[in-house]
PDB file of N, CA and C in Angstrom:
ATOM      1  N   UNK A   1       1.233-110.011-155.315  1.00  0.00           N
ATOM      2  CA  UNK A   1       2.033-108.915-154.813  1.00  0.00           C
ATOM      3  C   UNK A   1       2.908-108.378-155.932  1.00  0.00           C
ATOM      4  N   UNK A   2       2.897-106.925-155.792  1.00  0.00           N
ATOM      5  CA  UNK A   2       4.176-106.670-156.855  1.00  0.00           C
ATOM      6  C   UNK A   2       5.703-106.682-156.117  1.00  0.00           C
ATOM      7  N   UNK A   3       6.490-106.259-157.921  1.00  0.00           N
ATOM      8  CA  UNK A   3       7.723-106.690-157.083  1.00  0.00           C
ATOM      9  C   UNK A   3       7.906-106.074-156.186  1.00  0.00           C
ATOM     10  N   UNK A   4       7.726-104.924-156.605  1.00  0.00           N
ATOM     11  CA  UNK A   4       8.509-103.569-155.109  1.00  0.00           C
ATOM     12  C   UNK A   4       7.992-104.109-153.876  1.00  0.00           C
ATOM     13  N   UNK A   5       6.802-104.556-153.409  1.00  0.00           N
ATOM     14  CA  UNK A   5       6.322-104.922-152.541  1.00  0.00           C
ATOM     15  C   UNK A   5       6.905-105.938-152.174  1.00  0.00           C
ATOM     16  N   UNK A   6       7.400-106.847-152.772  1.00  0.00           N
ATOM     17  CA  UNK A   6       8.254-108.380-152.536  1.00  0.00           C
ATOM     18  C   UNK A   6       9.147-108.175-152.143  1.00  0.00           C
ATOM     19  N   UNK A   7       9.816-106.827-152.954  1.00  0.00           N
ATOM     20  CA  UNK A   7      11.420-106.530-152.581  1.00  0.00           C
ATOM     21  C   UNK A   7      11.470-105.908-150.915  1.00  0.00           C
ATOM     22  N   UNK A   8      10.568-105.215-150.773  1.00  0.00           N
ATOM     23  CA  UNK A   8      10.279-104.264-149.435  1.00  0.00           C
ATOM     24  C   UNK A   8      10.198-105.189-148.222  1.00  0.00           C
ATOM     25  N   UNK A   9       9.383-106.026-148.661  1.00  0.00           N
ATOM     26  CA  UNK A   9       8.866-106.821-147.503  1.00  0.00           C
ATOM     27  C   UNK A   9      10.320-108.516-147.267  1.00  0.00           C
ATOM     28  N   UNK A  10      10.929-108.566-148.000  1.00  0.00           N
ATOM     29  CA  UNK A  10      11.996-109.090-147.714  1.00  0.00           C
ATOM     30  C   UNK A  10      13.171-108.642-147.509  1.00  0.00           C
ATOM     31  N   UNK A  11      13.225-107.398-147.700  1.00  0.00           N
ATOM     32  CA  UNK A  11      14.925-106.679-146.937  1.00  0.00           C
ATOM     33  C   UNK A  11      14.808-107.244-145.174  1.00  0.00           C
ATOM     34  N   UNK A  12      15.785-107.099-144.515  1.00  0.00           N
ATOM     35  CA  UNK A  12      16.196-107.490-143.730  1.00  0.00           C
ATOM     36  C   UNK A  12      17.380-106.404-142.540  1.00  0.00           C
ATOM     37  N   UNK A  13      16.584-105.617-142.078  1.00  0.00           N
ATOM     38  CA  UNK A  13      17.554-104.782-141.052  1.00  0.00           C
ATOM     39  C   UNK A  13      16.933-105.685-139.634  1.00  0.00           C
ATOM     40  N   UNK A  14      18.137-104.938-138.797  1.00  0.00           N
ATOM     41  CA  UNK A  14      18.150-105.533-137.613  1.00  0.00           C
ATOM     42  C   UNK A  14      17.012-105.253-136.714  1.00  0.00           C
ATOM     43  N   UNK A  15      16.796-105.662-135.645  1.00  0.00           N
ATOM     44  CA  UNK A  15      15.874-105.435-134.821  1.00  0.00           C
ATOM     45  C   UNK A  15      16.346-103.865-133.875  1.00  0.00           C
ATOM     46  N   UNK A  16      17.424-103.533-133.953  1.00  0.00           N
ATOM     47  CA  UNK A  16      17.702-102.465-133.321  1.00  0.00           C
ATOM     48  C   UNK A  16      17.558-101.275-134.228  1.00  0.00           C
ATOM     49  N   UNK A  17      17.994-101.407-135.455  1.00  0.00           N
ATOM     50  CA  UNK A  17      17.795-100.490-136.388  1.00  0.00           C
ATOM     51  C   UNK A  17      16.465 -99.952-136.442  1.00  0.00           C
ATOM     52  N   UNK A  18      15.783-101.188-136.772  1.00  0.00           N
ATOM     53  CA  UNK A  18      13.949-100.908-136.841  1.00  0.00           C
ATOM     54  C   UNK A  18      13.306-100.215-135.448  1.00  0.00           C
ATOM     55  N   UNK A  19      13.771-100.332-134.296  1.00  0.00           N
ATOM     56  CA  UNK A  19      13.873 -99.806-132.924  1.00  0.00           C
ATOM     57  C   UNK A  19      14.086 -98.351-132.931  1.00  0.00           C
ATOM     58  N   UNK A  20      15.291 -98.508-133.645  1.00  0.00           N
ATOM     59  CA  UNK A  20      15.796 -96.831-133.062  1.00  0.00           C
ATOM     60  C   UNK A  20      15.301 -96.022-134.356  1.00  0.00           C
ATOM     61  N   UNK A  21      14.856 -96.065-135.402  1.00  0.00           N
ATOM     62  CA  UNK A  21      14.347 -95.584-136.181  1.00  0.00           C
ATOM     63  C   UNK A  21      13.101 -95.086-135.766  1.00  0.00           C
ATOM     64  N   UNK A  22      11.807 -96.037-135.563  1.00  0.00           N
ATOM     65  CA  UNK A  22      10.602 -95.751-134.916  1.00  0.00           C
ATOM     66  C   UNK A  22      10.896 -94.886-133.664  1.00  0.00           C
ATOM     67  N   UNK A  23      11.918 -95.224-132.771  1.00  0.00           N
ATOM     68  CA  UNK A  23      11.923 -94.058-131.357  1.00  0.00           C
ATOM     69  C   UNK A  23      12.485 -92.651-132.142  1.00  0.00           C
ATOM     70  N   UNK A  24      12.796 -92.754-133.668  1.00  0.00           N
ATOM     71  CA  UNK A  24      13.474 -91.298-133.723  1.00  0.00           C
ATOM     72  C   UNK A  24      12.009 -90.808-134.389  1.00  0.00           C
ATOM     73  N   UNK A  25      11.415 -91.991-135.111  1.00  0.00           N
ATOM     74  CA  UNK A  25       9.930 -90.990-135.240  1.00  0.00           C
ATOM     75  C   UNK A  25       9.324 -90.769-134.318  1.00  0.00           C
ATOM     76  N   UNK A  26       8.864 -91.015-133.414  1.00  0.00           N
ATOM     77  CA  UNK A  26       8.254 -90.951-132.116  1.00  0.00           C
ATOM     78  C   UNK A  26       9.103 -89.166-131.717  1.00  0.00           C
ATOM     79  N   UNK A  27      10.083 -89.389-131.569  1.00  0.00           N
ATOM     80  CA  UNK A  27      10.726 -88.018-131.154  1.00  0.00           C
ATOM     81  C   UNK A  27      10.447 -87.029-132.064  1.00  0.00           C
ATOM     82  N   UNK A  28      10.519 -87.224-133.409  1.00  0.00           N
ATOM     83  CA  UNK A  28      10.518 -86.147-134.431  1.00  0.00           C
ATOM     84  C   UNK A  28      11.378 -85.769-135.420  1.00  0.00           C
ATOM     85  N   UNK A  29      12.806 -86.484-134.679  1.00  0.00           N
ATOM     86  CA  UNK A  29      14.041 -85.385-135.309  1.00  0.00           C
ATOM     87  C   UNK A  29      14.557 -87.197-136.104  1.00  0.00           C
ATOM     88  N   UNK A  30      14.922 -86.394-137.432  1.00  0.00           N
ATOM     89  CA  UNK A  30      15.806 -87.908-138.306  1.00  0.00           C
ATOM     90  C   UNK A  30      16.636 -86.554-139.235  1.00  0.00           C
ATOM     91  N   UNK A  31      17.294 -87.340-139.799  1.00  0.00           N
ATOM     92  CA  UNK A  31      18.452 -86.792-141.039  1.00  0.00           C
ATOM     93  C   UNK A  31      17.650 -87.223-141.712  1.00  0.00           C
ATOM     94  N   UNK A  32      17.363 -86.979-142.914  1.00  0.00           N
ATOM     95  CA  UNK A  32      17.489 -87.298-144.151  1.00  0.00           C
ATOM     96  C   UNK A  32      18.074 -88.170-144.750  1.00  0.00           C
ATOM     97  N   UNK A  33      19.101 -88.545-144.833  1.00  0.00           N
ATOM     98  CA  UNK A  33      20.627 -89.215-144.675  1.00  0.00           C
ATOM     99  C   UNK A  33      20.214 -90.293-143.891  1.00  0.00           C
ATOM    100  N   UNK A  34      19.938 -90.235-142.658  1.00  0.00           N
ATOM    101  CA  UNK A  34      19.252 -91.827-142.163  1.00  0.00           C
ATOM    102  C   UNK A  34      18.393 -92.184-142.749  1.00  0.00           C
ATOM    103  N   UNK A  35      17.169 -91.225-142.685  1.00  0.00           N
ATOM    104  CA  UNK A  35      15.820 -91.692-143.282  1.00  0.00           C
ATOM    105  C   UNK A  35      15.842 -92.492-144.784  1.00  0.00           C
ATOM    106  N   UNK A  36      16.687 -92.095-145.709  1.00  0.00           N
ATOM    107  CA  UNK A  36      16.941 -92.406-147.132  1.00  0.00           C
ATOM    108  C   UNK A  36      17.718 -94.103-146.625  1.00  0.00           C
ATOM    109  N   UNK A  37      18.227 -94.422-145.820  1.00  0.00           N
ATOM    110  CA  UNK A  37      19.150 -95.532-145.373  1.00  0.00           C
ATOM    111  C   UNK A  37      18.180 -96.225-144.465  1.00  0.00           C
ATOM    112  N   UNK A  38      17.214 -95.783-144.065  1.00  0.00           N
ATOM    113  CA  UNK A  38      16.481 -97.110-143.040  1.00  0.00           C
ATOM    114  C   UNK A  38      15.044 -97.388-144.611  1.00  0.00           C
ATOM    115  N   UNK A  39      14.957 -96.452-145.399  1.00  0.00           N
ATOM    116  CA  UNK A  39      14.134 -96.793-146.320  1.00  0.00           C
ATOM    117  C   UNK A  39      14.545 -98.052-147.224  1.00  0.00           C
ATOM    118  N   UNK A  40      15.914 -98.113-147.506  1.00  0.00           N
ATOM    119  CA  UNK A  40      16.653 -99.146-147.978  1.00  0.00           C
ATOM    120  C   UNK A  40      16.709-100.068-147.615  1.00  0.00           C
ATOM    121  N   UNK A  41      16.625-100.061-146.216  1.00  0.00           N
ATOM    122  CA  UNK A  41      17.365-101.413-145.338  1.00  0.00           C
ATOM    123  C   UNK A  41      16.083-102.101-144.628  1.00  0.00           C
ATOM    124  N   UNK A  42      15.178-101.315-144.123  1.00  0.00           N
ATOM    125  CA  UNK A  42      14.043-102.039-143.098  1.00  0.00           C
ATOM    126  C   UNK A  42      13.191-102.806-144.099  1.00  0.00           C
ATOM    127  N   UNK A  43      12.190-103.315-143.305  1.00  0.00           N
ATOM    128  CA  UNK A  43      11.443-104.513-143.925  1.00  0.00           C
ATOM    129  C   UNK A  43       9.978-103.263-143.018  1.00  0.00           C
ATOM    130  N   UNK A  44       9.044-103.055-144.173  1.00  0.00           N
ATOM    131  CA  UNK A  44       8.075-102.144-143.644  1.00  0.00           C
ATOM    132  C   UNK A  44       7.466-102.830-142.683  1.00  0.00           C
ATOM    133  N   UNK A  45       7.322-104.432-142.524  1.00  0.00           N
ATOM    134  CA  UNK A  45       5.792-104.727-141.742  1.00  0.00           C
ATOM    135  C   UNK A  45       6.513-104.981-139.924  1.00  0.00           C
ATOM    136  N   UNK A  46       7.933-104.828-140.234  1.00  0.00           N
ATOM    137  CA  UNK A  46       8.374-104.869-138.753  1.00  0.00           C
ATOM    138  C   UNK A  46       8.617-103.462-138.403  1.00  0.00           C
ATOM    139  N   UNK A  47       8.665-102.571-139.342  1.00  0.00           N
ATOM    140  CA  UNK A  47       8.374-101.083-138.923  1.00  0.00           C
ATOM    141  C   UNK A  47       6.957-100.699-138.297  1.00  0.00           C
ATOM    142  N   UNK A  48       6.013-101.395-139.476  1.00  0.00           N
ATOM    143  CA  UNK A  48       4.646-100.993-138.507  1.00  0.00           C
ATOM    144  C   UNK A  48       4.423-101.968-137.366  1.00  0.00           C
ATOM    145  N   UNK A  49       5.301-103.087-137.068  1.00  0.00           N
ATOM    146  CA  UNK A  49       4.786-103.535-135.952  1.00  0.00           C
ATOM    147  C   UNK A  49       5.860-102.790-134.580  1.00  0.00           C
ATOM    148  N   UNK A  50       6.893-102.730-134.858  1.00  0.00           N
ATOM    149  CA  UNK A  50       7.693-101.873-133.987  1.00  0.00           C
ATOM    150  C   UNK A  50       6.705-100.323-133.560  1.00  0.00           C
ATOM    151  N   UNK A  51       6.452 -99.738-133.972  1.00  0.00           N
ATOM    152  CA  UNK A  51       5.374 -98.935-134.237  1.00  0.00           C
ATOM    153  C   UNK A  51       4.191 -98.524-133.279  1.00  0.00           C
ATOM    154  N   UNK A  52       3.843-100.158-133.582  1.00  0.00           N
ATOM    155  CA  UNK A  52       2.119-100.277-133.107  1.00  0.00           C
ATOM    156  C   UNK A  52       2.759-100.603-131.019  1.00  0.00           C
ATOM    157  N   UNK A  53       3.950-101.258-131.117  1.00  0.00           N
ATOM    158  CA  UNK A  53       4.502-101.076-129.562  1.00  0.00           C
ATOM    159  C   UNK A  53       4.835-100.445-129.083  1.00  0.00           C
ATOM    160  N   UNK A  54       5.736 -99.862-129.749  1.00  0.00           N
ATOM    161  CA  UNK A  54       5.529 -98.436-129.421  1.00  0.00           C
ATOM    162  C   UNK A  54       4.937 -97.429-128.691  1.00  0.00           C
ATOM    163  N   UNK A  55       3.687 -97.526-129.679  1.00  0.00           N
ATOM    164  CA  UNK A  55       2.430 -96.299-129.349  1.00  0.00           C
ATOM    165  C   UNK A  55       1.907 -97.039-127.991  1.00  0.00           C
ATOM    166  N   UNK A  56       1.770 -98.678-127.970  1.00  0.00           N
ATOM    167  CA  UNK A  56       0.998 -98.943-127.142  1.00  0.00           C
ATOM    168  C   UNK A  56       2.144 -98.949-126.058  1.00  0.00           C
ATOM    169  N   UNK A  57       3.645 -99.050-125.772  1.00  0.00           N
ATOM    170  CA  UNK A  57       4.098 -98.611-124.258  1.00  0.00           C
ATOM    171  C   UNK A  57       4.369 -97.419-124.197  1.00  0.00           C
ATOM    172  N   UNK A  58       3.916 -96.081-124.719  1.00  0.00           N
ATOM    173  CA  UNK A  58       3.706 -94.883-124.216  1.00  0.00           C
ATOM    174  C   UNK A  58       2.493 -94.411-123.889  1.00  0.00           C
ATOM    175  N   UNK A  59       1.768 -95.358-124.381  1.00  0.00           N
ATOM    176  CA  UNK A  59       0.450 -95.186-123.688  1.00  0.00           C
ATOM    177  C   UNK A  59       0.172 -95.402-122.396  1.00  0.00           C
ATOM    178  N   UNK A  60       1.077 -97.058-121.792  1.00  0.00           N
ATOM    179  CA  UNK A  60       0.887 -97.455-121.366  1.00  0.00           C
ATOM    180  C   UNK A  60       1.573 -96.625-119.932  1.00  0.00           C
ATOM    181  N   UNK A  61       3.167 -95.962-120.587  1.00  0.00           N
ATOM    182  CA  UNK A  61       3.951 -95.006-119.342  1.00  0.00           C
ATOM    183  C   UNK A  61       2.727 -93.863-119.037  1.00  0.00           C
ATOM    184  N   UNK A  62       2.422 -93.586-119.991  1.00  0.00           N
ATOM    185  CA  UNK A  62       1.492 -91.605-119.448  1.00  0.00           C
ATOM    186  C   UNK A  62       0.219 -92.743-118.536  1.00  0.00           C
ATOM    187  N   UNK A  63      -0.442 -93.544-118.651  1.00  0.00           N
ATOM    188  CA  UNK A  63      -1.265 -94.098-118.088  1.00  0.00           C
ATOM    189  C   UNK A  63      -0.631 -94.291-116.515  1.00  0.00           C
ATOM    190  N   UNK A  64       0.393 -95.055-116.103  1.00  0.00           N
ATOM    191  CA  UNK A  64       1.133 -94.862-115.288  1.00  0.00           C
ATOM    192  C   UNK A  64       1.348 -94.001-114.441  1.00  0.00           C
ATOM    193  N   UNK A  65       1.950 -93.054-115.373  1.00  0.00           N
ATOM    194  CA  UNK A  65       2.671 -91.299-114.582  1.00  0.00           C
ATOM    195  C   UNK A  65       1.337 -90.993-114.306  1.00  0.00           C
ATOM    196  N   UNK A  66       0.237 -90.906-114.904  1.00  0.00           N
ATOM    197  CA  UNK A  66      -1.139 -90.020-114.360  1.00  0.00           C
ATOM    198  C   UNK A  66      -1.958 -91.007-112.980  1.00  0.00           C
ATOM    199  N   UNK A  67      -1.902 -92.171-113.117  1.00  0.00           N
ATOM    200  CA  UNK A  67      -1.692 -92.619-111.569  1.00  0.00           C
ATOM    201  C   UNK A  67      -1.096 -92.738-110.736  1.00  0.00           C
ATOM    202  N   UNK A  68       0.422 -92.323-111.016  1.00  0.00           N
ATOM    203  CA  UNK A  68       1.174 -92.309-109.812  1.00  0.00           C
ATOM    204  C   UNK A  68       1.027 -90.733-109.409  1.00  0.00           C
ATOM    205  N   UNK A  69       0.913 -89.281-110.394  1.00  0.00           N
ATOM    206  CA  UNK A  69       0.827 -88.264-109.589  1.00  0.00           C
ATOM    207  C   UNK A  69      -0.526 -88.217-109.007  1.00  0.00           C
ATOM    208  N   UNK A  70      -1.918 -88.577-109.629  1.00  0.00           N
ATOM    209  CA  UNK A  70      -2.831 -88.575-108.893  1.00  0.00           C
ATOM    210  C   UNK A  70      -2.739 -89.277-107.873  1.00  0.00           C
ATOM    211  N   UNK A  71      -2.274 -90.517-107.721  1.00  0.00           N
ATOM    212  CA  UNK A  71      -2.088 -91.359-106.217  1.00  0.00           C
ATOM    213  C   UNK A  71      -1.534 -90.730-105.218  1.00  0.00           C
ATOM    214  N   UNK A  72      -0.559 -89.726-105.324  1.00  0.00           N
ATOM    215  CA  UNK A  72       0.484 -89.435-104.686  1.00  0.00           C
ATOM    216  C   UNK A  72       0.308 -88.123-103.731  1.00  0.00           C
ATOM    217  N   UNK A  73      -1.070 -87.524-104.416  1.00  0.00           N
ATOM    218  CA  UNK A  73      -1.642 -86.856-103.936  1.00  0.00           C
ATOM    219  C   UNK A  73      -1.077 -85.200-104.271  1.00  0.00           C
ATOM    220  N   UNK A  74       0.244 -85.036-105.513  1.00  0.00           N
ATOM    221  CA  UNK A  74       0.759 -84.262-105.939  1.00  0.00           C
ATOM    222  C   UNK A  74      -0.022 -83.421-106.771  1.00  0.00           C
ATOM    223  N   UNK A  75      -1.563 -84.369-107.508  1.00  0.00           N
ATOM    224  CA  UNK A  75      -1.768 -83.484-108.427  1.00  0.00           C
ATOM    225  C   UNK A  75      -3.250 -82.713-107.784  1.00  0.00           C
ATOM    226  N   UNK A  76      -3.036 -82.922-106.406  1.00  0.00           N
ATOM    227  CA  UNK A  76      -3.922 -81.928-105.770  1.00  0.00           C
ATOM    228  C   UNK A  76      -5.776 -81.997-105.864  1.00  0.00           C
ATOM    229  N   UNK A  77      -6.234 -83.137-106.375  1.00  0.00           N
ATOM    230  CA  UNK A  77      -7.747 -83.420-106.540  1.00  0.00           C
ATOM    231  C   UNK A  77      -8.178 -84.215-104.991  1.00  0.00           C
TER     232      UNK A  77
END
């Protein structure tokens, strides 16, 4: 491994940080100013795993919402 990679993968932010970072990508909207500060602070491989849960419990809500309005008989089929 190189260093940068050594250095990256051993920083140490919190579990909420790494949280609310990924939900602000998910949304879209970051500062700059954060973004430059969670680049510093997070540890990348709990970013991509925060990430990968992410994607998979919004998958998992729209999967949800599209059986509860089809169940419900709202979405008219």
């Amino acid at each position: 491994m190189s260093d940068g990679l050594k250095e990256a993968v051993a920083r140490r932010g919190s579990f909420l940080q790494t949280a609310g970072a990924v939900a602000w990508s998910f949304f879209g909207v970051r500062r700059s100013a954060d973004h430059a500060q969670d680049v510093q602070k997070l540890n990348p491989v709990h970013v991509v795993i925060a990430g990968l849960v992410g994607a998979a419990l919004f998958v998992v809500a729209l999967v949800l919402l599209v059986r509860w309005v089809v169940g419900s008989g709202v979405a008219g089929v």
